[in-house]
PDB file of N, CA and C in Angstrom:
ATOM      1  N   UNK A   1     -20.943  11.155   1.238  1.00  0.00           N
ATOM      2  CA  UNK A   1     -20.033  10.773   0.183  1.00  0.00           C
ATOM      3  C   UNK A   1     -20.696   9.741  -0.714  1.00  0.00           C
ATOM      4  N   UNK A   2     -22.014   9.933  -0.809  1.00  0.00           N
ATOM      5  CA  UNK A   2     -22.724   9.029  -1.462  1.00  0.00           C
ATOM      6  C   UNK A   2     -22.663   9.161  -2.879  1.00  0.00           C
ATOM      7  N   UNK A   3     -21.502   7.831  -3.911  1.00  0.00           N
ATOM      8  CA  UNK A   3     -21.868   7.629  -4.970  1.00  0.00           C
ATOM      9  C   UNK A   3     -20.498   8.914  -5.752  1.00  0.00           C
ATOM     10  N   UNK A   4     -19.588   9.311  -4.547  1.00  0.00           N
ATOM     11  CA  UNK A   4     -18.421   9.839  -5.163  1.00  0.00           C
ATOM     12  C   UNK A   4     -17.377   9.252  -4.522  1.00  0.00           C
ATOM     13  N   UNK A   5     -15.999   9.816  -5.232  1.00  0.00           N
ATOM     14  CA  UNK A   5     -14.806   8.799  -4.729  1.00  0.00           C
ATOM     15  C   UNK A   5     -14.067  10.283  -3.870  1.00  0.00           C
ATOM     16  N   UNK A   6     -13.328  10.041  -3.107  1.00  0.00           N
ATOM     17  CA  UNK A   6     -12.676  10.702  -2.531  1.00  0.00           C
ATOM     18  C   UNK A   6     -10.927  10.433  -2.738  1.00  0.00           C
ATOM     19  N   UNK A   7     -10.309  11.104  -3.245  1.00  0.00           N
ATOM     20  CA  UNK A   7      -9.122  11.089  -3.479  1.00  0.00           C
ATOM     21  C   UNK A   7      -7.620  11.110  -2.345  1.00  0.00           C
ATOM     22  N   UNK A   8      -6.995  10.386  -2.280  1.00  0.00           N
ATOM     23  CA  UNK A   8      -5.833  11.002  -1.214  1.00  0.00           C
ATOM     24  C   UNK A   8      -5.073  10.394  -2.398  1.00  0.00           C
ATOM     25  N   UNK A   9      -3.443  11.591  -2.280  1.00  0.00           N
ATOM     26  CA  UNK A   9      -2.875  11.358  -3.222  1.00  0.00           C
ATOM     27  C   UNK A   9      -1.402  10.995  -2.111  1.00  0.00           C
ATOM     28  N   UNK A  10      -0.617   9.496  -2.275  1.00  0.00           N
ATOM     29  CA  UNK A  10       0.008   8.660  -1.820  1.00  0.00           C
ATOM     30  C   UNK A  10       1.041   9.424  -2.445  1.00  0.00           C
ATOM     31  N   UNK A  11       2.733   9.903  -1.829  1.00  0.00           N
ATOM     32  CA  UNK A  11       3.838   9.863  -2.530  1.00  0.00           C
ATOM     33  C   UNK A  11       4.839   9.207  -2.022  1.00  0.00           C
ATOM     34  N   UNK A  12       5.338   8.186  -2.805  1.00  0.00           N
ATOM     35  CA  UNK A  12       6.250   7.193  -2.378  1.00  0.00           C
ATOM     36  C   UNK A  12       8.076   8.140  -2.451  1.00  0.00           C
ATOM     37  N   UNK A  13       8.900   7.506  -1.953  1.00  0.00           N
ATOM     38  CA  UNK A  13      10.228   7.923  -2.133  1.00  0.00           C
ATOM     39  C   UNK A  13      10.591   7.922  -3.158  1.00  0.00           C
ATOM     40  N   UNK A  14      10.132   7.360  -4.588  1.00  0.00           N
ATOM     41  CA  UNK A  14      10.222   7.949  -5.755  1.00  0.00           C
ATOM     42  C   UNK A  14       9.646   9.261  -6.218  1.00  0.00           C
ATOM     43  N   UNK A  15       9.635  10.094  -7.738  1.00  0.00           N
ATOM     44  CA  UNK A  15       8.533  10.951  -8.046  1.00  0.00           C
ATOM     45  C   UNK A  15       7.162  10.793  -8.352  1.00  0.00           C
ATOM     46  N   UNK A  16       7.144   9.444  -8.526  1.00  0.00           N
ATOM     47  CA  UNK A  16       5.970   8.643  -8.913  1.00  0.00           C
ATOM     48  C   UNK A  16       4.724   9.156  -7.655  1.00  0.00           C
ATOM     49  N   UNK A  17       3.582   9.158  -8.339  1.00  0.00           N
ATOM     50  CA  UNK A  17       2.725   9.645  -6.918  1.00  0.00           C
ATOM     51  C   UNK A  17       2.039   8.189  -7.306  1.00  0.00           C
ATOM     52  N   UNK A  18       1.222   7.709  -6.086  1.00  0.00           N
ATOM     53  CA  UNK A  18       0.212   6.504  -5.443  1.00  0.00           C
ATOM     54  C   UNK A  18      -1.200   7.148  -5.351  1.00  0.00           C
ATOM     55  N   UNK A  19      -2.001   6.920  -6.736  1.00  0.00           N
ATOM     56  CA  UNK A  19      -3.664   7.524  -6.424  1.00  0.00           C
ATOM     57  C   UNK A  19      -4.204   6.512  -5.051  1.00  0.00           C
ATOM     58  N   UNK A  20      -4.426   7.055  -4.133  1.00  0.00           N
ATOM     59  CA  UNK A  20      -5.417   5.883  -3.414  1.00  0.00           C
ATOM     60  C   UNK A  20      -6.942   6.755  -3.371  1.00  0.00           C
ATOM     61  N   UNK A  21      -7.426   6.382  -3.800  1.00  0.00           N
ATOM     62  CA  UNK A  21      -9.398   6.426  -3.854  1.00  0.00           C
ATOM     63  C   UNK A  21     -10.129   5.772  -3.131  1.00  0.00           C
ATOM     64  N   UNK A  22     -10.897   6.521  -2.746  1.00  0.00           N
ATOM     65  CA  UNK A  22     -11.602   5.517  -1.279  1.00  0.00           C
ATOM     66  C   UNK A  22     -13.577   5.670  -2.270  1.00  0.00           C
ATOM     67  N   UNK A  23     -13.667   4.761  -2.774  1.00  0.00           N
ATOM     68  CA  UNK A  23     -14.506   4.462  -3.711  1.00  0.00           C
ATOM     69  C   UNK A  23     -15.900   3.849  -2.913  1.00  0.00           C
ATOM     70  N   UNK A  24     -16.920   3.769  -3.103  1.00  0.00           N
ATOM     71  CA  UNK A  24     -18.112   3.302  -3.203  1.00  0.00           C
ATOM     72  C   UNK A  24     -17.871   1.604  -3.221  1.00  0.00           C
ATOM     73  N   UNK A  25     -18.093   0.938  -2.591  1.00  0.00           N
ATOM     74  CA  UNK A  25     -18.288  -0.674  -3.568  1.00  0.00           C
ATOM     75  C   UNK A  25     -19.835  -1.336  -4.082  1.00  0.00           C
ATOM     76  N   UNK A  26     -19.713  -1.639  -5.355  1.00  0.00           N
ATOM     77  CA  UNK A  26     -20.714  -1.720  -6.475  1.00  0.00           C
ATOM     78  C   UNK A  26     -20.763  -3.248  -5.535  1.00  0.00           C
ATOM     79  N   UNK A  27     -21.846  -3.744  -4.861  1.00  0.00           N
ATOM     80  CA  UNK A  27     -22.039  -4.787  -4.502  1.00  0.00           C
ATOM     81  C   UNK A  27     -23.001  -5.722  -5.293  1.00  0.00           C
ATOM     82  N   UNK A  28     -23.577  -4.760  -6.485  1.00  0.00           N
ATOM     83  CA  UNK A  28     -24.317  -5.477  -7.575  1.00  0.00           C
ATOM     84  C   UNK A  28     -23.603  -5.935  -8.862  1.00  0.00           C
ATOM     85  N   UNK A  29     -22.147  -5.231  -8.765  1.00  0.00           N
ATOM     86  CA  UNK A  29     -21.329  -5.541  -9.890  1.00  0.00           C
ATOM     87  C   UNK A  29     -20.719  -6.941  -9.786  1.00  0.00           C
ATOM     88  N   UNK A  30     -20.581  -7.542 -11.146  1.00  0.00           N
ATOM     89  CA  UNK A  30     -20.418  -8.783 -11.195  1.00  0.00           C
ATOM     90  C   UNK A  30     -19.195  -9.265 -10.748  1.00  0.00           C
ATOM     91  N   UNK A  31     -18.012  -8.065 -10.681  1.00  0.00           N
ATOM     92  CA  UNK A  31     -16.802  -8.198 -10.570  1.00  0.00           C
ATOM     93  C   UNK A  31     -16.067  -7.546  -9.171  1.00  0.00           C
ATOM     94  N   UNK A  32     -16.496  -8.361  -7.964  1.00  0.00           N
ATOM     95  CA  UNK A  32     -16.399  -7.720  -6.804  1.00  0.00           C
ATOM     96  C   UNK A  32     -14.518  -8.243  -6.208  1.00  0.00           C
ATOM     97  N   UNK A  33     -14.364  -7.153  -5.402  1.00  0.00           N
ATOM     98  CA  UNK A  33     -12.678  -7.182  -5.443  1.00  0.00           C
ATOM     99  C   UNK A  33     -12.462  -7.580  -4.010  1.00  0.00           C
ATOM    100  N   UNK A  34     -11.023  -8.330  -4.264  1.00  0.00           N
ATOM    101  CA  UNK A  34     -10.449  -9.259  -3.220  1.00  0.00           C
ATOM    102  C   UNK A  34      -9.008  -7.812  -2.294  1.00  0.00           C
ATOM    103  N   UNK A  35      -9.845  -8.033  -1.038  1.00  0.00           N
ATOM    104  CA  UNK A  35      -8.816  -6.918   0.036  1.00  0.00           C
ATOM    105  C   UNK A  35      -7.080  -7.777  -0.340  1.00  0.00           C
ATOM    106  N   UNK A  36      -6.348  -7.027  -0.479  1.00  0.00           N
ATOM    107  CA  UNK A  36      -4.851  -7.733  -0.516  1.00  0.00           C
ATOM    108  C   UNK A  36      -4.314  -7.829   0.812  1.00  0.00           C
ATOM    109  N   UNK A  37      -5.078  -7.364   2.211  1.00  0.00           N
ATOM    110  CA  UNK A  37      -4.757  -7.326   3.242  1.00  0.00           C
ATOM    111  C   UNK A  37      -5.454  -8.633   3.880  1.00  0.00           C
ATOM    112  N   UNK A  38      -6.418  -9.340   3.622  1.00  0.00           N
ATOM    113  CA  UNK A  38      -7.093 -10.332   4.204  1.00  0.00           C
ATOM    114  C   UNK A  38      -7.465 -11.381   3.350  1.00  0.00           C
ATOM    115  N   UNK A  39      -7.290 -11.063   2.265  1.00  0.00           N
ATOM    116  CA  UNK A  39      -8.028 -11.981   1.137  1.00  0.00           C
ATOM    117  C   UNK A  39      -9.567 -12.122   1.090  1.00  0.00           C
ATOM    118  N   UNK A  40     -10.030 -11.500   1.693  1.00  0.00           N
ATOM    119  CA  UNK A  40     -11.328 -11.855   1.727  1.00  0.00           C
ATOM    120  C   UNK A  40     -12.131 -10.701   0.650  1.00  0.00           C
ATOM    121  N   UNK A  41     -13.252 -11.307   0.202  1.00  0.00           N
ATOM    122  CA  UNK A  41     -14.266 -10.323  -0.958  1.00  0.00           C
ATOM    123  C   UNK A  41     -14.663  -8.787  -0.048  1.00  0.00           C
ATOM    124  N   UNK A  42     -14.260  -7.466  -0.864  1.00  0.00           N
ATOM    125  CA  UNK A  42     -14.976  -6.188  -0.255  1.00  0.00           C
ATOM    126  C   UNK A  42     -16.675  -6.280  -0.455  1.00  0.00           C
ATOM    127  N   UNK A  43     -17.036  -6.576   0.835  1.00  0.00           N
ATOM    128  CA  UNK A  43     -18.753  -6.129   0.831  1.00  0.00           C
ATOM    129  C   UNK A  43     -18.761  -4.858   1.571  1.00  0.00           C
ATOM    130  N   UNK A  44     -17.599  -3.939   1.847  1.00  0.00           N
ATOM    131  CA  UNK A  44     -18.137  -3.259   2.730  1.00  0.00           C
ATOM    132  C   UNK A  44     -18.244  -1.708   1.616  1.00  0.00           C
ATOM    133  N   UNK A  45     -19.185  -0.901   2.079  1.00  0.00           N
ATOM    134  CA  UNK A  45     -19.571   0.071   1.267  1.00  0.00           C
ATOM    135  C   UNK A  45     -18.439   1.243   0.767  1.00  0.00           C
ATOM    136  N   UNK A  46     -17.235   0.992   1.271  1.00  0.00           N
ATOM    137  CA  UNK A  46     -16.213   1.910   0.595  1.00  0.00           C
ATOM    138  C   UNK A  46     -14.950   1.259   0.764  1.00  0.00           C
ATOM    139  N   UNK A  47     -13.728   1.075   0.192  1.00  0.00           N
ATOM    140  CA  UNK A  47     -12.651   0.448  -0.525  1.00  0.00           C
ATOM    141  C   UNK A  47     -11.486   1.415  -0.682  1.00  0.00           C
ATOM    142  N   UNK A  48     -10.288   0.978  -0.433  1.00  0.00           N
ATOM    143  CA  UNK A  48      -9.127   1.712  -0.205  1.00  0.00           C
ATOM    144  C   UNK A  48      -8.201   0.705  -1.685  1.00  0.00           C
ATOM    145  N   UNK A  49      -8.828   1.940  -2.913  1.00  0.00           N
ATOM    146  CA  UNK A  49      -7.101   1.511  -4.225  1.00  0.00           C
ATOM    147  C   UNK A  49      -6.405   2.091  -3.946  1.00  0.00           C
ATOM    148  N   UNK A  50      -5.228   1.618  -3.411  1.00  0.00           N
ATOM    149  CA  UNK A  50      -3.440   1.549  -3.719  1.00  0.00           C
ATOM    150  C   UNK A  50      -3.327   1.368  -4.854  1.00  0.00           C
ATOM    151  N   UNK A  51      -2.558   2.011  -5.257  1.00  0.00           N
ATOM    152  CA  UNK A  51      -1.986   1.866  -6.817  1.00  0.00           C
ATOM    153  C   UNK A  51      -2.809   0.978  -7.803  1.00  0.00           C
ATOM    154  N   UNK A  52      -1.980   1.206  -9.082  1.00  0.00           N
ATOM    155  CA  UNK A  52      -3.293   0.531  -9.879  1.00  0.00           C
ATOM    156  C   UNK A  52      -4.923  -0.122  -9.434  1.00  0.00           C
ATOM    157  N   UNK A  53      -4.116  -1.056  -8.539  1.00  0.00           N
ATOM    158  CA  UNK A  53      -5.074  -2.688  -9.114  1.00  0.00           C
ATOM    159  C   UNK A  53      -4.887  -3.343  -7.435  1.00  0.00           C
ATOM    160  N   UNK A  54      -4.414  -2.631  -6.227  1.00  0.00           N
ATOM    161  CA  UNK A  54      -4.686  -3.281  -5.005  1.00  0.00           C
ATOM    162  C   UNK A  54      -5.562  -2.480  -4.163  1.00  0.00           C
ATOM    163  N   UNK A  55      -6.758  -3.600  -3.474  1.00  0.00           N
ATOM    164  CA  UNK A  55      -7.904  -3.129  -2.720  1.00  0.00           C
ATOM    165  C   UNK A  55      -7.781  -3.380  -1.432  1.00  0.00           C
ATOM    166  N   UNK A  56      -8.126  -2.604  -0.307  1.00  0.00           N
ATOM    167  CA  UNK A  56      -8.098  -2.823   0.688  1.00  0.00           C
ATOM    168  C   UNK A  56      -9.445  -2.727   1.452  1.00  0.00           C
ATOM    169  N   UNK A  57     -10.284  -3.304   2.347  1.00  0.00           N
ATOM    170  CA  UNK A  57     -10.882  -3.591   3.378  1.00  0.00           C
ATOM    171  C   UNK A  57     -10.500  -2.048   3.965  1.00  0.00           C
ATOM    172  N   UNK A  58     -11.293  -0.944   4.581  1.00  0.00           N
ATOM    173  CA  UNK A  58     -10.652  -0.051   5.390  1.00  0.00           C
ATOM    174  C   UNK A  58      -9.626  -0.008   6.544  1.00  0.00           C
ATOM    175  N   UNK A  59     -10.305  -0.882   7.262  1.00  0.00           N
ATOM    176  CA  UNK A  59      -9.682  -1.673   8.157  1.00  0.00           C
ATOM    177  C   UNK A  59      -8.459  -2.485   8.072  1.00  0.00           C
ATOM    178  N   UNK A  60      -8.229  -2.950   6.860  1.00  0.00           N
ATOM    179  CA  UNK A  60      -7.267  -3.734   6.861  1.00  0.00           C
ATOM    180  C   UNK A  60      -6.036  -3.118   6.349  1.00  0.00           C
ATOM    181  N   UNK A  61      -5.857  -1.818   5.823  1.00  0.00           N
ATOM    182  CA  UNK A  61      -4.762  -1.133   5.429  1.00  0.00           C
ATOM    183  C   UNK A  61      -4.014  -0.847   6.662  1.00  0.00           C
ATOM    184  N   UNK A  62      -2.897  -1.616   7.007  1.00  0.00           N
ATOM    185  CA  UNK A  62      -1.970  -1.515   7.831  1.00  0.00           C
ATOM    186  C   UNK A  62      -0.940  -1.900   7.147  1.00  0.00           C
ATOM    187  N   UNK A  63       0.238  -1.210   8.336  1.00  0.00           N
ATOM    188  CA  UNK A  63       1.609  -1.380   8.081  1.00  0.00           C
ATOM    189  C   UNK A  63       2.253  -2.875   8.325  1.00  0.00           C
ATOM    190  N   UNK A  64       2.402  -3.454   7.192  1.00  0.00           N
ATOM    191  CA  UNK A  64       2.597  -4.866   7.159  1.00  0.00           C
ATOM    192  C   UNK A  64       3.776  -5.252   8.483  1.00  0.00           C
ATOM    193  N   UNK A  65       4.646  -4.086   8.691  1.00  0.00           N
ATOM    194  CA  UNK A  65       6.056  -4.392   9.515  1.00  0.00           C
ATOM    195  C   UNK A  65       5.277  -4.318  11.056  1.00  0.00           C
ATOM    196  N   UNK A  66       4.899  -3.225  10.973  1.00  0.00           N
ATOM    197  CA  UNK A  66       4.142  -2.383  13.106  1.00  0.00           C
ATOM    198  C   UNK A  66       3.075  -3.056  13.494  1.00  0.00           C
ATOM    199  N   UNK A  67       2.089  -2.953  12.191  1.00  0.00           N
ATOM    200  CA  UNK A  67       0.777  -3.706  11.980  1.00  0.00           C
ATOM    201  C   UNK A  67      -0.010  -2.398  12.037  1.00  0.00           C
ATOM    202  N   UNK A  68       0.636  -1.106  12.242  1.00  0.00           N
ATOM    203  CA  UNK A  68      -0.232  -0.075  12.934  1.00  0.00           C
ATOM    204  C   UNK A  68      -0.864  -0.034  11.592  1.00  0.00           C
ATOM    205  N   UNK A  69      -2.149   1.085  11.824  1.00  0.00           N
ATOM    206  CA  UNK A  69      -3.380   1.710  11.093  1.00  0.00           C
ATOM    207  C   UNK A  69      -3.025   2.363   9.839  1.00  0.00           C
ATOM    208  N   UNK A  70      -2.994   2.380   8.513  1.00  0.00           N
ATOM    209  CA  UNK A  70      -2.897   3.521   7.658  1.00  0.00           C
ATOM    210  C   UNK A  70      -3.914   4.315   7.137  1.00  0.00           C
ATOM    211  N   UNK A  71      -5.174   4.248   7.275  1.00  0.00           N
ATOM    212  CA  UNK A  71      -6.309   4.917   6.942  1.00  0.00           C
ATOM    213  C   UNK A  71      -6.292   5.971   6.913  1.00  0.00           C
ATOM    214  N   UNK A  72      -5.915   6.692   8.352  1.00  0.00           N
ATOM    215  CA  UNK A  72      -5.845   8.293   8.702  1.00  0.00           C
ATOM    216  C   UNK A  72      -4.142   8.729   7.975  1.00  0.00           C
ATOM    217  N   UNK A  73      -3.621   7.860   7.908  1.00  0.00           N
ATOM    218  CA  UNK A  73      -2.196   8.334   7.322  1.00  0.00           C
ATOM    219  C   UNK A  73      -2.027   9.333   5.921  1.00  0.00           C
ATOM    220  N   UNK A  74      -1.481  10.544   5.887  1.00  0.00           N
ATOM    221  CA  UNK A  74      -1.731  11.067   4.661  1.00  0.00           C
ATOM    222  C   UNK A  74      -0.664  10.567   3.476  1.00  0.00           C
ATOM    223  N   UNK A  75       0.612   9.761   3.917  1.00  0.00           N
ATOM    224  CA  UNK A  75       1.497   8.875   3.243  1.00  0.00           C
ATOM    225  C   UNK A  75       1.471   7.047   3.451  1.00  0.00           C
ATOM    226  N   UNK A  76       1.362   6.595   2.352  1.00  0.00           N
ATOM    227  CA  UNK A  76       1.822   4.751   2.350  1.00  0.00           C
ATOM    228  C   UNK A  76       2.703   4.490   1.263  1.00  0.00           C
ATOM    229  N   UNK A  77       3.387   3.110   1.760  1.00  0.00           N
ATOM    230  CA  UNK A  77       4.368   2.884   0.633  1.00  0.00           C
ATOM    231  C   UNK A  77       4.173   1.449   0.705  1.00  0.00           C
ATOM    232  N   UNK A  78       4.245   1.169  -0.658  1.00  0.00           N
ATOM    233  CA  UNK A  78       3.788  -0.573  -1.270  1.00  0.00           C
ATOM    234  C   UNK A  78       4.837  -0.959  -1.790  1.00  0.00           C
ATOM    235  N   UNK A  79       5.123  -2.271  -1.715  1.00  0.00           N
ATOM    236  CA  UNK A  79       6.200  -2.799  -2.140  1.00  0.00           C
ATOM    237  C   UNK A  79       6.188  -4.323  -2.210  1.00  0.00           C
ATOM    238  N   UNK A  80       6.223  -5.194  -3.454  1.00  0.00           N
ATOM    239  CA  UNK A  80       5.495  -6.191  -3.158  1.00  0.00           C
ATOM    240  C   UNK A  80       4.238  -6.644  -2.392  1.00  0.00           C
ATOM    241  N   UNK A  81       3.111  -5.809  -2.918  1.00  0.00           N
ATOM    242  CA  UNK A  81       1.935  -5.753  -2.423  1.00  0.00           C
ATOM    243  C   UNK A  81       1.882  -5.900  -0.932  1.00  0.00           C
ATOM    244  N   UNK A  82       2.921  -5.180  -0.973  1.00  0.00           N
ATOM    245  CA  UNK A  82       2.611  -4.837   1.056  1.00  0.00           C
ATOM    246  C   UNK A  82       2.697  -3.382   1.155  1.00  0.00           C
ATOM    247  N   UNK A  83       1.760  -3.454   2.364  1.00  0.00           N
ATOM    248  CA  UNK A  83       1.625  -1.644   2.725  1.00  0.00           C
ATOM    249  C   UNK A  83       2.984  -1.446   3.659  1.00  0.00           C
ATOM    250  N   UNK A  84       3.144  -0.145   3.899  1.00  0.00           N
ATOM    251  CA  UNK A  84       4.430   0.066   4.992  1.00  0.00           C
ATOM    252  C   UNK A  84       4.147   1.716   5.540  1.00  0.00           C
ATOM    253  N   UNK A  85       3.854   1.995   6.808  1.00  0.00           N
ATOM    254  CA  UNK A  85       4.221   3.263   7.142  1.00  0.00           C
ATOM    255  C   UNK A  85       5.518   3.823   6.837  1.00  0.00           C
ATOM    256  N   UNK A  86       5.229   4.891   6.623  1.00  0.00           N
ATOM    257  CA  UNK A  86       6.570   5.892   6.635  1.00  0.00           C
ATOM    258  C   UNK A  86       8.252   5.439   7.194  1.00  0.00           C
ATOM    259  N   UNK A  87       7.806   5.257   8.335  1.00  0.00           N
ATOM    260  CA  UNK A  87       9.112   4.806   9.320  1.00  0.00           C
ATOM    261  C   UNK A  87       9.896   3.136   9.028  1.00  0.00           C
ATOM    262  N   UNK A  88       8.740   2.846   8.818  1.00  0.00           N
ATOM    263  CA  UNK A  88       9.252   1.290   8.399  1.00  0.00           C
ATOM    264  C   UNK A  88       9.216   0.770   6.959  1.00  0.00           C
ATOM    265  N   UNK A  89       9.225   1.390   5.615  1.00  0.00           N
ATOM    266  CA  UNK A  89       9.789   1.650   4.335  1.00  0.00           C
ATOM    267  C   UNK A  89      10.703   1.965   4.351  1.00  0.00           C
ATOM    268  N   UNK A  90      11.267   3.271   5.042  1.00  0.00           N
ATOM    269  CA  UNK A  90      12.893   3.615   4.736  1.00  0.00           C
ATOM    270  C   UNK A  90      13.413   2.971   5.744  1.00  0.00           C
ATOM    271  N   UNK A  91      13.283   2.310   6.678  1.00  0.00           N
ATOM    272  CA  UNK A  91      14.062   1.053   7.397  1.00  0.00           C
ATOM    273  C   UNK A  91      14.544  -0.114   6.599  1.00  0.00           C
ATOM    274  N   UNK A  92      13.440  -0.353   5.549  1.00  0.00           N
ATOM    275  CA  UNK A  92      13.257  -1.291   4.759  1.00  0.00           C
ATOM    276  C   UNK A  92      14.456  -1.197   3.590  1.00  0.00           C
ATOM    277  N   UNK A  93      14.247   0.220   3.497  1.00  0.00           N
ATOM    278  CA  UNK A  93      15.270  -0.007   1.942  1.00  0.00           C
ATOM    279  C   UNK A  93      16.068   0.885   2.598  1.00  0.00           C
ATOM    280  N   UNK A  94      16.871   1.306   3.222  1.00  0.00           N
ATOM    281  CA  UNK A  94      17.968   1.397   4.148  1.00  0.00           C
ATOM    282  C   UNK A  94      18.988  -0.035   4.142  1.00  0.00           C
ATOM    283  N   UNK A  95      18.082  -0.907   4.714  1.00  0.00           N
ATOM    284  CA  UNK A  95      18.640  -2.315   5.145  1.00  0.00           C
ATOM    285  C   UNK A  95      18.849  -3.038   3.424  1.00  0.00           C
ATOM    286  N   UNK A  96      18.096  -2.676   2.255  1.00  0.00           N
ATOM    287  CA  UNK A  96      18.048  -3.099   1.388  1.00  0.00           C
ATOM    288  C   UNK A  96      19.750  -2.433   0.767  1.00  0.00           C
ATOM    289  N   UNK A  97      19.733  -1.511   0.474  1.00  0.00           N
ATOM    290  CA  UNK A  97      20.350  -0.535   0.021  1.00  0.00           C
ATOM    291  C   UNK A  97      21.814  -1.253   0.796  1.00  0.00           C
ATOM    292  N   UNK A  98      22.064  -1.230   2.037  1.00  0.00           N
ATOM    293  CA  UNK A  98      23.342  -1.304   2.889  1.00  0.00           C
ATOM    294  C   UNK A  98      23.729  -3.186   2.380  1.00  0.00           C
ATOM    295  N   UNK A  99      22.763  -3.802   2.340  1.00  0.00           N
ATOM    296  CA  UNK A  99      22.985  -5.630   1.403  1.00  0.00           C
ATOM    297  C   UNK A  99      23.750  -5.203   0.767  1.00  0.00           C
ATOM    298  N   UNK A 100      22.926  -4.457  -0.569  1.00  0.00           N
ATOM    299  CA  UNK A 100      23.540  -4.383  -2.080  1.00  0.00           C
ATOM    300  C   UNK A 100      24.475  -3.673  -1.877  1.00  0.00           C
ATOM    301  N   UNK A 101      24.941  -3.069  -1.651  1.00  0.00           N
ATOM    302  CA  UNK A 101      26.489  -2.157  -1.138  1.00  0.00           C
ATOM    303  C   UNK A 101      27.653  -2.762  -0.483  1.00  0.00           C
ATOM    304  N   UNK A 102      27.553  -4.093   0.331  1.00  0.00           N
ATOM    305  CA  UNK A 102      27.742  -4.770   1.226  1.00  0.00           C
ATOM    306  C   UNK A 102      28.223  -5.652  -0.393  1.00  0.00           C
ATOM    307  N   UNK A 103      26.886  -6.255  -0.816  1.00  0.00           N
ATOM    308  CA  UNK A 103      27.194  -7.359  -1.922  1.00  0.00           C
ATOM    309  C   UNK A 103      28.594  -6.681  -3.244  1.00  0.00           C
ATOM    310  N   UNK A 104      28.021  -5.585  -3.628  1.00  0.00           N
ATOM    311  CA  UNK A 104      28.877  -5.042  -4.520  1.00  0.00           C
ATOM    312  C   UNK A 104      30.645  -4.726  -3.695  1.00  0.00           C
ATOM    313  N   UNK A 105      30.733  -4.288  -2.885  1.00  0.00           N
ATOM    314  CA  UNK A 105      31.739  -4.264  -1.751  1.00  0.00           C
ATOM    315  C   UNK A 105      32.606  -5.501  -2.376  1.00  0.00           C
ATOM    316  N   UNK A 106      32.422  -6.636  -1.532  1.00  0.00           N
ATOM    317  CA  UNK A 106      32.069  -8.225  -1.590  1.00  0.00           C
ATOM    318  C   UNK A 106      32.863  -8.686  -3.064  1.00  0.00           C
ATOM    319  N   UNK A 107      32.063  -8.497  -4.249  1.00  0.00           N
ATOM    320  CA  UNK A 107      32.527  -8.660  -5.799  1.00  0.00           C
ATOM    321  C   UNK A 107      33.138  -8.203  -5.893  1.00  0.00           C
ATOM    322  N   UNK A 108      33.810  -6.579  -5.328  1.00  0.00           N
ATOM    323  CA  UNK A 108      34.676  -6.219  -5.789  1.00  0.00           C
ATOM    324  C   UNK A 108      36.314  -6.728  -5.438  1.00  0.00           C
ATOM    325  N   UNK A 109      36.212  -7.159  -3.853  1.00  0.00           N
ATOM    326  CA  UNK A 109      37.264  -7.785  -3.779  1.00  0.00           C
ATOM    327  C   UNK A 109      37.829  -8.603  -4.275  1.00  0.00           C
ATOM    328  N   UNK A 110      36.978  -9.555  -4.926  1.00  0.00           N
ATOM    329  CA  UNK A 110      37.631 -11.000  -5.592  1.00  0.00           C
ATOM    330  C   UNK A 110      38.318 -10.257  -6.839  1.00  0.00           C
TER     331      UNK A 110
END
């Protein structure tokens, strides 16, 4: 895979699709990118973009909630620059969803 990007195409619970590209890293380029999973600079020779503009460490793409692995995963979901497996996104906005329903509920009584 020398010097090409490899594509997996991310679809979130919207229609919106998530390019993630597992890219080369230019370790001579002046503008080397910070993993959003560790903070630390990518030196390592290939890089996981999430959406636009977030980089990941290979290694470090996990499910922010389980902690489990997303690398081999053929779905991720970001949300406030956090990753989330499958199972624990729609937990997420399940619990989100049942608040605001709860809150609107709530207003309506008064």
């Amino acid at each position: 895979m020398t010097g090409t990007a490899a594509t997996v195409e991310f679809t979130p619970l919207s229609s919106t699709t998530i390019s993630t590209t597992i890219t080369p890293s230019s370790l001579s380029s002046s503008k080397l990118s910070q993993c959003v999973g560790c903070g630390l600079i990518i030196y390592d020779p290939f890089m996981l973009n999430v959406q636009p503009n977030l980089k990941w460490h290979i290694r470090c793409l996990n499910c922010s909630k389980c902690l489990r692995s997303l690398m081999n995963d053929s779905t991720c979901f970001v949300r406030d620059c956090k990753a989330y497996c499958r199972e624990d996104y729609f937990r997420k906005m399940v619990l989100m969803m049942m608040n605001t329903m709860s809150r609107m509920m709530d207003d309506g009584k008064k």
